[in-house]
PDB file of N, CA and C in Angstrom:
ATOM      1  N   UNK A   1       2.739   1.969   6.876  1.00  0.00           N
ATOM      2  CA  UNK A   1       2.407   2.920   5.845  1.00  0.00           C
ATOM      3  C   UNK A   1       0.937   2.711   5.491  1.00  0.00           C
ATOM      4  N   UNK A   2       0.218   3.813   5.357  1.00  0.00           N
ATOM      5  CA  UNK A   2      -1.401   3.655   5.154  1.00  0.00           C
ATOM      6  C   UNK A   2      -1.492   4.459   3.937  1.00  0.00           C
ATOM      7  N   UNK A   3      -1.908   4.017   2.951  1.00  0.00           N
ATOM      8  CA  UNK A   3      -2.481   4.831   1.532  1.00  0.00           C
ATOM      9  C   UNK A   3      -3.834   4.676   1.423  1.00  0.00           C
ATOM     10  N   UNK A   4      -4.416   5.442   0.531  1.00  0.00           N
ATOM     11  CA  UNK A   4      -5.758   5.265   0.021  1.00  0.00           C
ATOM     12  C   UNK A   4      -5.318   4.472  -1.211  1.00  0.00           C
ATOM     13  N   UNK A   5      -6.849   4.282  -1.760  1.00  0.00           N
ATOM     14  CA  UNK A   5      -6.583   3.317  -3.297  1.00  0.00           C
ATOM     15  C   UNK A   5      -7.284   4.048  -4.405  1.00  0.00           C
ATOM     16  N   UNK A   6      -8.285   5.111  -4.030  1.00  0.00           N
ATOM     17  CA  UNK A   6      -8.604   5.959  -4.873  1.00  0.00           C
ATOM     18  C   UNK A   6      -7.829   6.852  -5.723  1.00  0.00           C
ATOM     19  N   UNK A   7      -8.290   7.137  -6.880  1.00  0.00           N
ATOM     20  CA  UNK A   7      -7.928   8.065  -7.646  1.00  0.00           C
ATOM     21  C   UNK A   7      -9.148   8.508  -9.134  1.00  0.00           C
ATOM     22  N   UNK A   8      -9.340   9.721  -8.824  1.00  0.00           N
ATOM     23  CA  UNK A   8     -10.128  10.326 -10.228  1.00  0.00           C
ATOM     24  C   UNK A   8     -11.528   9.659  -9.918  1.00  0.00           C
ATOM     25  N   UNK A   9     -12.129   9.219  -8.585  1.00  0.00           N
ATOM     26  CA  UNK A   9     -13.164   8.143  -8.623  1.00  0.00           C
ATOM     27  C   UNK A   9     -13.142   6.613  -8.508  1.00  0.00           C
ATOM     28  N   UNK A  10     -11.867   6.371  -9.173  1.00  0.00           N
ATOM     29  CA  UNK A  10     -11.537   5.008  -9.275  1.00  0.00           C
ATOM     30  C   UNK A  10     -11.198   4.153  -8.120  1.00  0.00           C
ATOM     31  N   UNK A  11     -11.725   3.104  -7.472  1.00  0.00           N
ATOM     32  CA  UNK A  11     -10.729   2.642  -6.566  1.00  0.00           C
ATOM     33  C   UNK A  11      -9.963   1.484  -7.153  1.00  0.00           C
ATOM     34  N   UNK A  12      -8.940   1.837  -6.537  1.00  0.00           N
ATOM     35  CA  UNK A  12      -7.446   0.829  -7.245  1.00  0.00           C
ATOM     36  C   UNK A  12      -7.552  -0.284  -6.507  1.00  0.00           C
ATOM     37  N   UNK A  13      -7.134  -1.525  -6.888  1.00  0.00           N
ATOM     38  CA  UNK A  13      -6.816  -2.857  -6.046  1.00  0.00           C
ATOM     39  C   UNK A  13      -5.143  -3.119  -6.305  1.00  0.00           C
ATOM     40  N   UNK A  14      -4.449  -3.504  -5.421  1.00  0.00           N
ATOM     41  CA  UNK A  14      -3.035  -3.276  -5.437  1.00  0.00           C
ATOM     42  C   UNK A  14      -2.392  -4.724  -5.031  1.00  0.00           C
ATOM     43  N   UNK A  15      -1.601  -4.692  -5.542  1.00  0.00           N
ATOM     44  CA  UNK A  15      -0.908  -6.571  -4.743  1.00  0.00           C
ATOM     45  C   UNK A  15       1.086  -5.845  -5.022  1.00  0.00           C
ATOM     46  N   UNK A  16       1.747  -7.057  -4.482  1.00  0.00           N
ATOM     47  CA  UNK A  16       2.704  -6.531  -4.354  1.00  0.00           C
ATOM     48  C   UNK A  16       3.794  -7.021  -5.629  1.00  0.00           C
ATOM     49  N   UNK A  17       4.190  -6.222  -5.989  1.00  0.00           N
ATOM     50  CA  UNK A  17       4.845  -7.036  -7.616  1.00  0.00           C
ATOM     51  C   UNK A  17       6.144  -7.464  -7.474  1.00  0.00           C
ATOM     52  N   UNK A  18       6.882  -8.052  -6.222  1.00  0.00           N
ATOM     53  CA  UNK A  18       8.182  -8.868  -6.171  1.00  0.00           C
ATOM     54  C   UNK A  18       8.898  -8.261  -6.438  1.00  0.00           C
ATOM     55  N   UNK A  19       8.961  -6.498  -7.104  1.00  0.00           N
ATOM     56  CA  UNK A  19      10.371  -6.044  -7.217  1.00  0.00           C
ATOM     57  C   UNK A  19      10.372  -5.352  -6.005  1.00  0.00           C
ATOM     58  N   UNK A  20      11.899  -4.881  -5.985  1.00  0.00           N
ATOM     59  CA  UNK A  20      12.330  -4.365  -4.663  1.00  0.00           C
ATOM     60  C   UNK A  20      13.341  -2.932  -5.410  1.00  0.00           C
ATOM     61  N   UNK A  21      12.920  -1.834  -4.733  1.00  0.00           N
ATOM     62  CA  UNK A  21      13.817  -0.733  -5.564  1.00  0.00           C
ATOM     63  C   UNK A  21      14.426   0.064  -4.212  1.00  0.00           C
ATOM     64  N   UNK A  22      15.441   0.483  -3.493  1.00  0.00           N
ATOM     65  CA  UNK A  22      15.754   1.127  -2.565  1.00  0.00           C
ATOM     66  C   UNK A  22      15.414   0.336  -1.237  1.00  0.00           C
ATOM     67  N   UNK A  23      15.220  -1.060  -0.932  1.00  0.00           N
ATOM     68  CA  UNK A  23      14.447  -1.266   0.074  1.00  0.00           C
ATOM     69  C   UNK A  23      13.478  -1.064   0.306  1.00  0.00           C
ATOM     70  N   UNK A  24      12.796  -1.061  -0.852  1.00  0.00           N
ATOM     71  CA  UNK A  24      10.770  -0.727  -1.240  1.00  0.00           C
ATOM     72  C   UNK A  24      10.476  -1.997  -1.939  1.00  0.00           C
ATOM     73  N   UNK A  25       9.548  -2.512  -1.334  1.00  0.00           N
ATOM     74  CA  UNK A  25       8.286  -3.425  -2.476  1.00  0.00           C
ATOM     75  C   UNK A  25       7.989  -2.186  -3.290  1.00  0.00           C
ATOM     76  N   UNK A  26       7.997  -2.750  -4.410  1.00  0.00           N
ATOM     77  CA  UNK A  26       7.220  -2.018  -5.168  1.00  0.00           C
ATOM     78  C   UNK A  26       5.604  -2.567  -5.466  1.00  0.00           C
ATOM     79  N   UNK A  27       4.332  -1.562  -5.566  1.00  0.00           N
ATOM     80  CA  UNK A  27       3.403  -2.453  -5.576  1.00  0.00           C
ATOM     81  C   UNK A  27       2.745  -2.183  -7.099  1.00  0.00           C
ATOM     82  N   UNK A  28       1.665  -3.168  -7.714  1.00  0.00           N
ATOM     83  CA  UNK A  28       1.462  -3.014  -8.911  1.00  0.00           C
ATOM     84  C   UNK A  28      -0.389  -2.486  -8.914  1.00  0.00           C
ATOM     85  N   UNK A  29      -0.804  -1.848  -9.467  1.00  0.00           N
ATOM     86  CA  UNK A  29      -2.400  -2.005  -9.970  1.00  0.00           C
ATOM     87  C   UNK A  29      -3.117  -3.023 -10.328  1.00  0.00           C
ATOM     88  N   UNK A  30      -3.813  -4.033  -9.832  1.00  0.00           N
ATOM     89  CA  UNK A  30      -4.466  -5.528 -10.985  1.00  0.00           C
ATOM     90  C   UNK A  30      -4.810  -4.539 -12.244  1.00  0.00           C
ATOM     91  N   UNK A  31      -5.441  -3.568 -12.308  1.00  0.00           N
ATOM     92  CA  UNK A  31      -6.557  -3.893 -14.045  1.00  0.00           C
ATOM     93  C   UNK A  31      -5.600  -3.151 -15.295  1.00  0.00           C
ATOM     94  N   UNK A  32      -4.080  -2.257 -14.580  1.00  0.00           N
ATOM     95  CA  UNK A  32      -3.080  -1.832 -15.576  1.00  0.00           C
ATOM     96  C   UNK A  32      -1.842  -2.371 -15.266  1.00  0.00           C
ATOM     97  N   UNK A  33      -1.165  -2.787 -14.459  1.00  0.00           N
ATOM     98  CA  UNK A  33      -0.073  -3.741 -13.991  1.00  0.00           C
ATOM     99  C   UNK A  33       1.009  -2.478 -14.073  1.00  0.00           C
ATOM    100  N   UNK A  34       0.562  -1.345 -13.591  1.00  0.00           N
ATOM    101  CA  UNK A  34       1.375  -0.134 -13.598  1.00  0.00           C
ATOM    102  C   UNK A  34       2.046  -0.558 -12.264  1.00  0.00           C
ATOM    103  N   UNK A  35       3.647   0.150 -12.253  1.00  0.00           N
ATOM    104  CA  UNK A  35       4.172  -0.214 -11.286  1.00  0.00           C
ATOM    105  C   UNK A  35       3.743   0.970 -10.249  1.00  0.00           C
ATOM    106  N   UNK A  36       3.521   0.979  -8.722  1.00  0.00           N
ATOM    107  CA  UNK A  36       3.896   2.104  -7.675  1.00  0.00           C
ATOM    108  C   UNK A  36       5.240   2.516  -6.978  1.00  0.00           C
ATOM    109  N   UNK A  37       5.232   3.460  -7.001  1.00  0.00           N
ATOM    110  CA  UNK A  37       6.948   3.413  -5.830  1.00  0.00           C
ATOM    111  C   UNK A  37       6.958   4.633  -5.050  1.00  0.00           C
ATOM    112  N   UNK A  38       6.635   4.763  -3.554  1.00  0.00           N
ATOM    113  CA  UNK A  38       6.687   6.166  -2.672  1.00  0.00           C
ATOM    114  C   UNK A  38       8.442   6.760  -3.179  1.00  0.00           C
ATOM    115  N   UNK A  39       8.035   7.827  -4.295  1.00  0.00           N
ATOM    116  CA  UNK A  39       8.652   8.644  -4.431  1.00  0.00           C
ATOM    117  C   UNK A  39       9.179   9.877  -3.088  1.00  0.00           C
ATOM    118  N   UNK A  40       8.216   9.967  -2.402  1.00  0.00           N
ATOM    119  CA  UNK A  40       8.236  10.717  -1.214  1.00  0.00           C
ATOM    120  C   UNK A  40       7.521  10.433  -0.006  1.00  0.00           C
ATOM    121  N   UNK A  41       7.606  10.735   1.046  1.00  0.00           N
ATOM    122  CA  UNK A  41       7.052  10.482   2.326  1.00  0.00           C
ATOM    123  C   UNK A  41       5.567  10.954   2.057  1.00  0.00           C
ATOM    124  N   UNK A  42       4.706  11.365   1.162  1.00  0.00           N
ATOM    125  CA  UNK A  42       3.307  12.013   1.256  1.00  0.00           C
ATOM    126  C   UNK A  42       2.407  11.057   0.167  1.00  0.00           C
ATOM    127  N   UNK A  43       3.384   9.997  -0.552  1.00  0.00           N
ATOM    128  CA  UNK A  43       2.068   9.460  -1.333  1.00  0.00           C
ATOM    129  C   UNK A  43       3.192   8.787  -2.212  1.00  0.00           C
ATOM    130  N   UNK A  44       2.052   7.523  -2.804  1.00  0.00           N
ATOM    131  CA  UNK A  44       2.822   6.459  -4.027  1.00  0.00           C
ATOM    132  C   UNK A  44       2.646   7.600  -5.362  1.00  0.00           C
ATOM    133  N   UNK A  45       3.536   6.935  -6.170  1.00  0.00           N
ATOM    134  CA  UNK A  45       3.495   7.594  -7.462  1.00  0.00           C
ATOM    135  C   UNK A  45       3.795   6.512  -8.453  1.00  0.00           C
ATOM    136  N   UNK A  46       2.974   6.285  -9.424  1.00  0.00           N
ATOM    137  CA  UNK A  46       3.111   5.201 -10.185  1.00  0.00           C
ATOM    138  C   UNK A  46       3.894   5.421 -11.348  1.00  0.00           C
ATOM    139  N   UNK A  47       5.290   4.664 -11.738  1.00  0.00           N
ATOM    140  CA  UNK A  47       6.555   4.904 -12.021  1.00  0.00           C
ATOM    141  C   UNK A  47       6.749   4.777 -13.436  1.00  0.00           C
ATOM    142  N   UNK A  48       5.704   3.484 -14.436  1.00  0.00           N
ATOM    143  CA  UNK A  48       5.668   2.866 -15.135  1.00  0.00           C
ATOM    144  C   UNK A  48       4.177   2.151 -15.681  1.00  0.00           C
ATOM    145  N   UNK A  49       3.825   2.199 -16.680  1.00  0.00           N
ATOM    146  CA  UNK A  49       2.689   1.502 -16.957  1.00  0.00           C
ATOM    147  C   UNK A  49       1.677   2.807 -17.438  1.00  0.00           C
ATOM    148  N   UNK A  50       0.583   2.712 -18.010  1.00  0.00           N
ATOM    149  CA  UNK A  50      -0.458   3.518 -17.775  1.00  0.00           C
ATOM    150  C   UNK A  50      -0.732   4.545 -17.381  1.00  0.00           C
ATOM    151  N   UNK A  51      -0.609   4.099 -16.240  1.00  0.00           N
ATOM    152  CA  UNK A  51      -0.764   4.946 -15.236  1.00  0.00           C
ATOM    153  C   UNK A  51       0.525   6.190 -14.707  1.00  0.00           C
ATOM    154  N   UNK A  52       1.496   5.974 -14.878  1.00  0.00           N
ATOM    155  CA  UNK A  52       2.254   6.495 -15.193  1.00  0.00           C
ATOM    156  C   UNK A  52       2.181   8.122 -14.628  1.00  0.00           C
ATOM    157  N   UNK A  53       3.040   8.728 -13.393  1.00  0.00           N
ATOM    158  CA  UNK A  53       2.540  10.128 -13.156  1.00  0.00           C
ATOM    159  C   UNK A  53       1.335   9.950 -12.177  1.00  0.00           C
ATOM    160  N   UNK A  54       0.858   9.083 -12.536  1.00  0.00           N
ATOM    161  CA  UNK A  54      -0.661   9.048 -11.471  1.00  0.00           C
ATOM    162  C   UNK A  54       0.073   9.288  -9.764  1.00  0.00           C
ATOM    163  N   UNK A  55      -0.467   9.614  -9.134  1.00  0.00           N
ATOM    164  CA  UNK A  55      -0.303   9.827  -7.494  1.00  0.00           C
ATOM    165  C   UNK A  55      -1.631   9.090  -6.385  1.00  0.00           C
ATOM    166  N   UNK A  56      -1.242   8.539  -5.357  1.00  0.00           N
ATOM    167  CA  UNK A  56      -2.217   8.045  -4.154  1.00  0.00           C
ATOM    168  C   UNK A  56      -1.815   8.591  -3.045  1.00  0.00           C
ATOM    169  N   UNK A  57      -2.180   9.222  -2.472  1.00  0.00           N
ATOM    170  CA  UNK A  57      -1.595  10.424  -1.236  1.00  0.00           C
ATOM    171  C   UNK A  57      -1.718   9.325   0.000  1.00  0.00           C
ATOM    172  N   UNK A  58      -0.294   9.209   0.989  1.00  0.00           N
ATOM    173  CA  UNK A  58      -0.754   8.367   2.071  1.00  0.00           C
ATOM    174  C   UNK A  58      -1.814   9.199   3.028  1.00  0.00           C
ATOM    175  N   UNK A  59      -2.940   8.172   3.583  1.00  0.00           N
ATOM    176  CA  UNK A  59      -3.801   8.538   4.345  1.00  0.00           C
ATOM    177  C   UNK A  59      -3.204   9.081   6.140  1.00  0.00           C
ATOM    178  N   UNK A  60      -2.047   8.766   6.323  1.00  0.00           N
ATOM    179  CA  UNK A  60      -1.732   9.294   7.446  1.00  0.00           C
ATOM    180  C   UNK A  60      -0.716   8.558   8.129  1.00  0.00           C
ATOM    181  N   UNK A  61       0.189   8.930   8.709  1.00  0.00           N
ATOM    182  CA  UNK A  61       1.735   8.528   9.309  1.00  0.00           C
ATOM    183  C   UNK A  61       1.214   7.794  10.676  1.00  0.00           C
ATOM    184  N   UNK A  62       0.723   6.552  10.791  1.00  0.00           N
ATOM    185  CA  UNK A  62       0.496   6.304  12.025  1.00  0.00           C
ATOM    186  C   UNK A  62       1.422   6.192  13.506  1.00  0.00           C
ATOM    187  N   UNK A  63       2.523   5.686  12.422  1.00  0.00           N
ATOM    188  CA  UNK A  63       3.822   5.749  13.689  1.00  0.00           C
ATOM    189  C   UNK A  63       3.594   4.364  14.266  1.00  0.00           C
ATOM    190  N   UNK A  64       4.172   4.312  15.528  1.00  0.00           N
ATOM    191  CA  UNK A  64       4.276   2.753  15.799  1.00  0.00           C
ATOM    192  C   UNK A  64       2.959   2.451  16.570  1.00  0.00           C
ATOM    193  N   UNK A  65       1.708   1.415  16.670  1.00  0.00           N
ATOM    194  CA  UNK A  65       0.741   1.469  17.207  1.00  0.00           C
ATOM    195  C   UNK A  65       0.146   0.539  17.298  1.00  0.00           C
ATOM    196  N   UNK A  66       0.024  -0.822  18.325  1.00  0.00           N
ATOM    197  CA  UNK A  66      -0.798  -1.762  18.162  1.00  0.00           C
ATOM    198  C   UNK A  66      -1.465  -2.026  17.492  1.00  0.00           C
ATOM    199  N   UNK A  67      -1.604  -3.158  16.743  1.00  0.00           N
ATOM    200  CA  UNK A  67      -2.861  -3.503  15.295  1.00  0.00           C
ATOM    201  C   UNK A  67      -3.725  -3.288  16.089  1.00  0.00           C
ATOM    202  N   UNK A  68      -3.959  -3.780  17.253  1.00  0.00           N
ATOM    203  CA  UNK A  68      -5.756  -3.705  17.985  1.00  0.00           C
ATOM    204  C   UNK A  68      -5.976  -1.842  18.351  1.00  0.00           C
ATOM    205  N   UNK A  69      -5.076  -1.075  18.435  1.00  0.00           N
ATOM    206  CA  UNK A  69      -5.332   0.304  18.815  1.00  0.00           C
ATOM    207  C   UNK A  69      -5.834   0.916  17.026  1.00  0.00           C
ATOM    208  N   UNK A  70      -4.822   0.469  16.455  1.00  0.00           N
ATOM    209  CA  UNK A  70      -5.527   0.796  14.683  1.00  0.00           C
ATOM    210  C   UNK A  70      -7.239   0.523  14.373  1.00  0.00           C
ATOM    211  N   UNK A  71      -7.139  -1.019  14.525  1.00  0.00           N
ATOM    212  CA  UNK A  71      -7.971  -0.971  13.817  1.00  0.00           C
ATOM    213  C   UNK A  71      -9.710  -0.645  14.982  1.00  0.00           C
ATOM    214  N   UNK A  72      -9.073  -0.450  16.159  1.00  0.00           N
ATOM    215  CA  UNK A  72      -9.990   0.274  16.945  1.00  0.00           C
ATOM    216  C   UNK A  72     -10.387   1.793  16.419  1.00  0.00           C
ATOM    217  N   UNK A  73      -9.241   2.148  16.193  1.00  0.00           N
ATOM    218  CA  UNK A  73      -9.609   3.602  15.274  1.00  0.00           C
ATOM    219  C   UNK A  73     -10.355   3.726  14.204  1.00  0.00           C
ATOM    220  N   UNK A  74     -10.155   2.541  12.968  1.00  0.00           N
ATOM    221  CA  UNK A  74      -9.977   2.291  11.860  1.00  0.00           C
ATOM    222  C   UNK A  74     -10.466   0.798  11.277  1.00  0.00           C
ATOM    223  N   UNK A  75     -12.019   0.878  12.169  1.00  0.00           N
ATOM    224  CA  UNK A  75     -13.056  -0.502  11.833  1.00  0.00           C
ATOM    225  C   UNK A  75     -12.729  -1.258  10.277  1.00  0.00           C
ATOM    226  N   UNK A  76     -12.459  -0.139   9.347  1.00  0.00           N
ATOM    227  CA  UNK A  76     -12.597  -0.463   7.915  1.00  0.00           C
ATOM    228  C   UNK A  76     -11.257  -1.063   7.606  1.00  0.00           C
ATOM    229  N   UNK A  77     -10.790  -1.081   8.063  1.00  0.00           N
ATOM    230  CA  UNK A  77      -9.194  -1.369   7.608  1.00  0.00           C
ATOM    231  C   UNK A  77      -8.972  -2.527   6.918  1.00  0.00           C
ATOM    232  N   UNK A  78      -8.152  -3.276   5.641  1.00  0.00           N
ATOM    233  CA  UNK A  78      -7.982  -4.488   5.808  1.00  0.00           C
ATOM    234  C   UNK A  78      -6.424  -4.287   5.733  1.00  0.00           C
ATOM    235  N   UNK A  79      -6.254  -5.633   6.876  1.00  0.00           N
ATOM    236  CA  UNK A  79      -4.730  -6.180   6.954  1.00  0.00           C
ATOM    237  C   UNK A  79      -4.535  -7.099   5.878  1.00  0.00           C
ATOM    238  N   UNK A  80      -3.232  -6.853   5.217  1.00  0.00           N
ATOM    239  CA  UNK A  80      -2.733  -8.083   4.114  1.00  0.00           C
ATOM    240  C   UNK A  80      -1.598  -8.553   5.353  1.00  0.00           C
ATOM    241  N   UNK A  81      -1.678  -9.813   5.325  1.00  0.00           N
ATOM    242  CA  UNK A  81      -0.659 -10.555   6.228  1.00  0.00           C
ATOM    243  C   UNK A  81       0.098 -11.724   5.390  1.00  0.00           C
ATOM    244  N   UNK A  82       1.049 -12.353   5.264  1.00  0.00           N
ATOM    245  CA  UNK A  82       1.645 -13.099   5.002  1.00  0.00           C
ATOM    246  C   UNK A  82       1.071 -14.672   5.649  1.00  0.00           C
ATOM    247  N   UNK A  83       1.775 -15.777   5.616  1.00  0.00           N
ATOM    248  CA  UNK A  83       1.593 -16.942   6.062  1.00  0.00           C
ATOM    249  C   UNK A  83       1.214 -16.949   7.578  1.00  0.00           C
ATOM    250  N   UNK A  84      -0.133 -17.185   7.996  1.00  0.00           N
ATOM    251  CA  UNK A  84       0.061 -17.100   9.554  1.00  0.00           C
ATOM    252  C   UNK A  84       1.152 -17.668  10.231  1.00  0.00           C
ATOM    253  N   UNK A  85       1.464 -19.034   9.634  1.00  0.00           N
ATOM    254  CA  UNK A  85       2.539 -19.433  10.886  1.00  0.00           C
ATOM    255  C   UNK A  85       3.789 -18.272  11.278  1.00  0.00           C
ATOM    256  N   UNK A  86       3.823 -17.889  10.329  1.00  0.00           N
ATOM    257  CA  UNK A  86       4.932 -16.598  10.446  1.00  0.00           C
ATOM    258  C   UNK A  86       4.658 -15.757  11.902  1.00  0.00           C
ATOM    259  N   UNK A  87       2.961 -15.149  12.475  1.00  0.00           N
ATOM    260  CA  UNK A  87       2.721 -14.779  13.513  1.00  0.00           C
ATOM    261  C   UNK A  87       2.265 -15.733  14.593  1.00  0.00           C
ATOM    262  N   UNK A  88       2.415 -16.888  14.446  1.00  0.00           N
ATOM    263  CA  UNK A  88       2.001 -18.034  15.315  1.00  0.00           C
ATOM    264  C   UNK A  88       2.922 -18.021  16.057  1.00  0.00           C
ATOM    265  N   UNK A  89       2.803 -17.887  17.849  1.00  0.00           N
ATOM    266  CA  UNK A  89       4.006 -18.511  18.676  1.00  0.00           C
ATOM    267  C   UNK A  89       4.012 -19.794  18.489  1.00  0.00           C
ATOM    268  N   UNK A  90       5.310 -20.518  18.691  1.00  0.00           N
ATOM    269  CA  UNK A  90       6.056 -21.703  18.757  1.00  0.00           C
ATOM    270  C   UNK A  90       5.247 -22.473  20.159  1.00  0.00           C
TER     271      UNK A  90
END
């Protein structure tokens, strides 16, 4: 899933807030701790908080695609990854 972080000018910084609603992370805003939740396949919608009603339109359905073919497309990209050992072979 690819979103933007903009809105109204603003760019948003996002982390993931440990709840889980439908088989969704839900993710939060740092500077309003508003919650997000993809209400629909076209964009997050922030559920709770502040922000509240606000919308982030996803930037585009990539489908299934090698990280190295992405971010060949998509120089700017940053990956959030978990614990490397998690992608480390044994």
């Amino acid at each position: 899933m690819v979103h933007g972080r903009e809105h109204n000018g603003e760019t948003f910084e996002f982390g993931v807030s440990g709840y889980v609603y439908r088989n969704t992370f839900l993710l939060y805003d740092r500077p309003t701790l508003s919650l997000w939740y993809p209400l629909d396949d076209t964009k997050w919608t922030a559920i709770s908080g502040p922000r509240q009603g606000d919308e982030i339109p996803f930037i585009e359905e990539p489908g299934v695609m090698p990280l190295g073919e992405w971010r060949a497309q998509h120089p700017e990209t940053v990956v959030l990854l978990g614990d490397r050992r998690d992608f480390e072979s044994e």
